[in-house]
C-alpha atoms as a PDB file:
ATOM      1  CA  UNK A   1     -41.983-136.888-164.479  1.00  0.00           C
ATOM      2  CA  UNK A   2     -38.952-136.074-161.856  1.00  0.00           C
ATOM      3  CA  UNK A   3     -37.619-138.415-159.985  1.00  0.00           C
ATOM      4  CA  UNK A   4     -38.386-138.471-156.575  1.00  0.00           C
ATOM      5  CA  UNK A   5     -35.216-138.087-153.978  1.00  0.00           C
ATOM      6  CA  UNK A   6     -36.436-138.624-150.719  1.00  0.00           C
ATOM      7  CA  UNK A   7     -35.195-140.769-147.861  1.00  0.00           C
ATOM      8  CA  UNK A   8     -37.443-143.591-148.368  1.00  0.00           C
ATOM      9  CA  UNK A   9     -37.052-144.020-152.346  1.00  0.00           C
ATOM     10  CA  UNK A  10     -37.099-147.164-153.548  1.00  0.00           C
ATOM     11  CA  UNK A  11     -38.154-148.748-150.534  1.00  0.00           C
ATOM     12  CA  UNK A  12     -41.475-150.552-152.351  1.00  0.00           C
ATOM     13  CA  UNK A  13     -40.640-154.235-151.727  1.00  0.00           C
ATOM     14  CA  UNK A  14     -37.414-153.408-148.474  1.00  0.00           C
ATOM     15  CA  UNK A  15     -40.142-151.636-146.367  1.00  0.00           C
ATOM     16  CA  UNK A  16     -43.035-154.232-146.987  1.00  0.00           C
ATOM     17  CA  UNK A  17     -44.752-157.194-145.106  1.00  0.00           C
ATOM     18  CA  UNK A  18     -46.454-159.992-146.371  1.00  0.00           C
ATOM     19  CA  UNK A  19     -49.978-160.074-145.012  1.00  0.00           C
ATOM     20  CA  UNK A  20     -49.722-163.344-142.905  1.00  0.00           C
ATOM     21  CA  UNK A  21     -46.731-161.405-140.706  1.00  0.00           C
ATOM     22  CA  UNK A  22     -47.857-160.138-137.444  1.00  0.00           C
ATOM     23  CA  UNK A  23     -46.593-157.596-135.072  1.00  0.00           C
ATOM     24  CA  UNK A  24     -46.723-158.768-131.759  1.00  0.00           C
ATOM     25  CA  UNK A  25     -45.988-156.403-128.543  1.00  0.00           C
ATOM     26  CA  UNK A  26     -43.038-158.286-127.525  1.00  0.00           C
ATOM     27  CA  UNK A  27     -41.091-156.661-130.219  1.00  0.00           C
ATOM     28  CA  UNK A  28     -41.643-153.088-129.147  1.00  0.00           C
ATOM     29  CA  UNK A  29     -40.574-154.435-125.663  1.00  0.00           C
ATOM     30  CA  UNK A  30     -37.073-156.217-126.526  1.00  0.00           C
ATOM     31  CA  UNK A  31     -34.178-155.336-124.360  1.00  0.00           C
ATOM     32  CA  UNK A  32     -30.967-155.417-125.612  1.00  0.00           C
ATOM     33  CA  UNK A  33     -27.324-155.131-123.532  1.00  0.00           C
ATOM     34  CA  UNK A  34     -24.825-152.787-123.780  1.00  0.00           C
ATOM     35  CA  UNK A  35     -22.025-155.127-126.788  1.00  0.00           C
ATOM     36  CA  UNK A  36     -25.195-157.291-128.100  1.00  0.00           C
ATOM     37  CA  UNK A  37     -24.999-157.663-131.266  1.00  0.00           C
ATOM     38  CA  UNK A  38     -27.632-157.442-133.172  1.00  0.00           C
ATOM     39  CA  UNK A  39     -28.925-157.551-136.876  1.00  0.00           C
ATOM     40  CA  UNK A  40     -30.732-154.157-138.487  1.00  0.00           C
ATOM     41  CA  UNK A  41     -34.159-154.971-140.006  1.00  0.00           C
ATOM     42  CA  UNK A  42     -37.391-153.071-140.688  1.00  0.00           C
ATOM     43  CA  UNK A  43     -40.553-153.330-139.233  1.00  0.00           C
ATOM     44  CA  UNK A  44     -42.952-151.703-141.695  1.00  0.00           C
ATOM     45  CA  UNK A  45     -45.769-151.052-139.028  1.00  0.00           C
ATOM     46  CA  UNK A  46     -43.850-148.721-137.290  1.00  0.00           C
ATOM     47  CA  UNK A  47     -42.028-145.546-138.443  1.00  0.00           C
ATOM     48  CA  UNK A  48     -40.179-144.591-135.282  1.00  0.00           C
ATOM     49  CA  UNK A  49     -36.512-144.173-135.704  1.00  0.00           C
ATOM     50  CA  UNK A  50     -37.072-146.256-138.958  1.00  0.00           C
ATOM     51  CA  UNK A  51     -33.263-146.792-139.900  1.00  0.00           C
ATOM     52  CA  UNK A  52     -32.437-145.913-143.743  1.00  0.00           C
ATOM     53  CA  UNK A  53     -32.689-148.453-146.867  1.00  0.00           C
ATOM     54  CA  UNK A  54     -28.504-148.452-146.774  1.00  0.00           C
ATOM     55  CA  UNK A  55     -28.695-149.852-143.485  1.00  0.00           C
ATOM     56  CA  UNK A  56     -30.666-153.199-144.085  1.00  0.00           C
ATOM     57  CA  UNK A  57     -29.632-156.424-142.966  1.00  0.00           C
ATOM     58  CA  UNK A  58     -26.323-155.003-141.178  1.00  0.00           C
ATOM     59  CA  UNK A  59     -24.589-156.131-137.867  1.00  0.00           C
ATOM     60  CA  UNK A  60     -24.060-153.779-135.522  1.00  0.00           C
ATOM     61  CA  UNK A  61     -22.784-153.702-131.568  1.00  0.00           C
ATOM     62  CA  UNK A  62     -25.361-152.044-128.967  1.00  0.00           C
ATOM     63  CA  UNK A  63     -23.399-149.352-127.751  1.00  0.00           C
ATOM     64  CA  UNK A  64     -26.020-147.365-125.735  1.00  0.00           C
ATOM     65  CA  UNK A  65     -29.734-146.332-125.548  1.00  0.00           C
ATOM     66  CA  UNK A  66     -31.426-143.190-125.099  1.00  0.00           C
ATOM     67  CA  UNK A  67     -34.588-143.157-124.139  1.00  0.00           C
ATOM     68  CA  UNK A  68     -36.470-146.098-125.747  1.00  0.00           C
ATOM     69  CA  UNK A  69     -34.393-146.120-128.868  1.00  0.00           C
ATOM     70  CA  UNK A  70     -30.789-147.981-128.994  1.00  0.00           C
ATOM     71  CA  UNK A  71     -27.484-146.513-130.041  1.00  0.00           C
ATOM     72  CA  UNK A  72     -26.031-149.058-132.937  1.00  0.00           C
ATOM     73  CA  UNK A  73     -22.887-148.621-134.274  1.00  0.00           C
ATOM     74  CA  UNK A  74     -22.002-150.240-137.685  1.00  0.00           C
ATOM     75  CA  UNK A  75     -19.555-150.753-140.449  1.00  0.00           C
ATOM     76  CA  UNK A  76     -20.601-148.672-144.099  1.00  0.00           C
ATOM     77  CA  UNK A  77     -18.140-149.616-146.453  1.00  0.00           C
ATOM     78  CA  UNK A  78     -14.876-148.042-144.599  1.00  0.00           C
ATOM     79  CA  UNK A  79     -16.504-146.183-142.151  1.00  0.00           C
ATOM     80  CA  UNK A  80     -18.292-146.698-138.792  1.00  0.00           C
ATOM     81  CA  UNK A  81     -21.730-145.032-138.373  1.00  0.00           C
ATOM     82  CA  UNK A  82     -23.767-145.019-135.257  1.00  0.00           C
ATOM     83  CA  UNK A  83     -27.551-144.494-135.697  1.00  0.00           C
ATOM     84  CA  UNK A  84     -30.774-144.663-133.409  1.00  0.00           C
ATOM     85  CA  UNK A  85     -32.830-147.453-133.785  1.00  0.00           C
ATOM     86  CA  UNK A  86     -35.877-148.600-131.904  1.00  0.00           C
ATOM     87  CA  UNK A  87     -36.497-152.422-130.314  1.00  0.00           C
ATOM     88  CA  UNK A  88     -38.668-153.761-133.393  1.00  0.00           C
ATOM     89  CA  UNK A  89     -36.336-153.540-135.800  1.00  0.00           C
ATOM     90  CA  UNK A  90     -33.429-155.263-134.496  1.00  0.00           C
ATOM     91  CA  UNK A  91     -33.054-158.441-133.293  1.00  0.00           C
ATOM     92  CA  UNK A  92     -30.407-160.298-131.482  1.00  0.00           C
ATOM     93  CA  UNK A  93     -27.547-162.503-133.970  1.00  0.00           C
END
């Protein structure tokens, strides 16, 4: 059988909960400063702007927002990538 190559491959165990974890509303309505920094998770319940695999568990610096999403700039090996991330699934280091 081919293997698949899609963006979420190999996500099985990264991109799941264990059944005792709730999501409450107060993580879709975190607000976050312009130079927080803050630490790139995944909330499984929700798919909006879910950030990629390669970015789990990063730091990154708020460095704007658009919309409801949040403009997070962070370090990949030896270069700096800025990505848009929703509230729920960062949180403040």
């Amino acid at each position: 059988m081919l293997k698949t190559k899609g963006p979420r491959q190999g996500t099985r165990n990264a991109f799941r909960k264990n059944i005792r974890e709730k999501t409450t509303v107060n993580q879709f309505l975190r607000a976050f400063a312009i130079g927080d920094r803050v630490a790139i998770g995944v909330e499984p319940a929700s798919h909006r702007a879910l950030p990629h695999r390669r970015f789990l568990g990063k730091v990154g610096i708020v460095i704007g927002k658009r919309g409801d999403a949040y403009l997070v700039e962070t370090k990949t090996g030896d270069k700096t990538k800025r990505i848009f991330i929703t509230p729920e699934h960062i949180k403040k280091c």
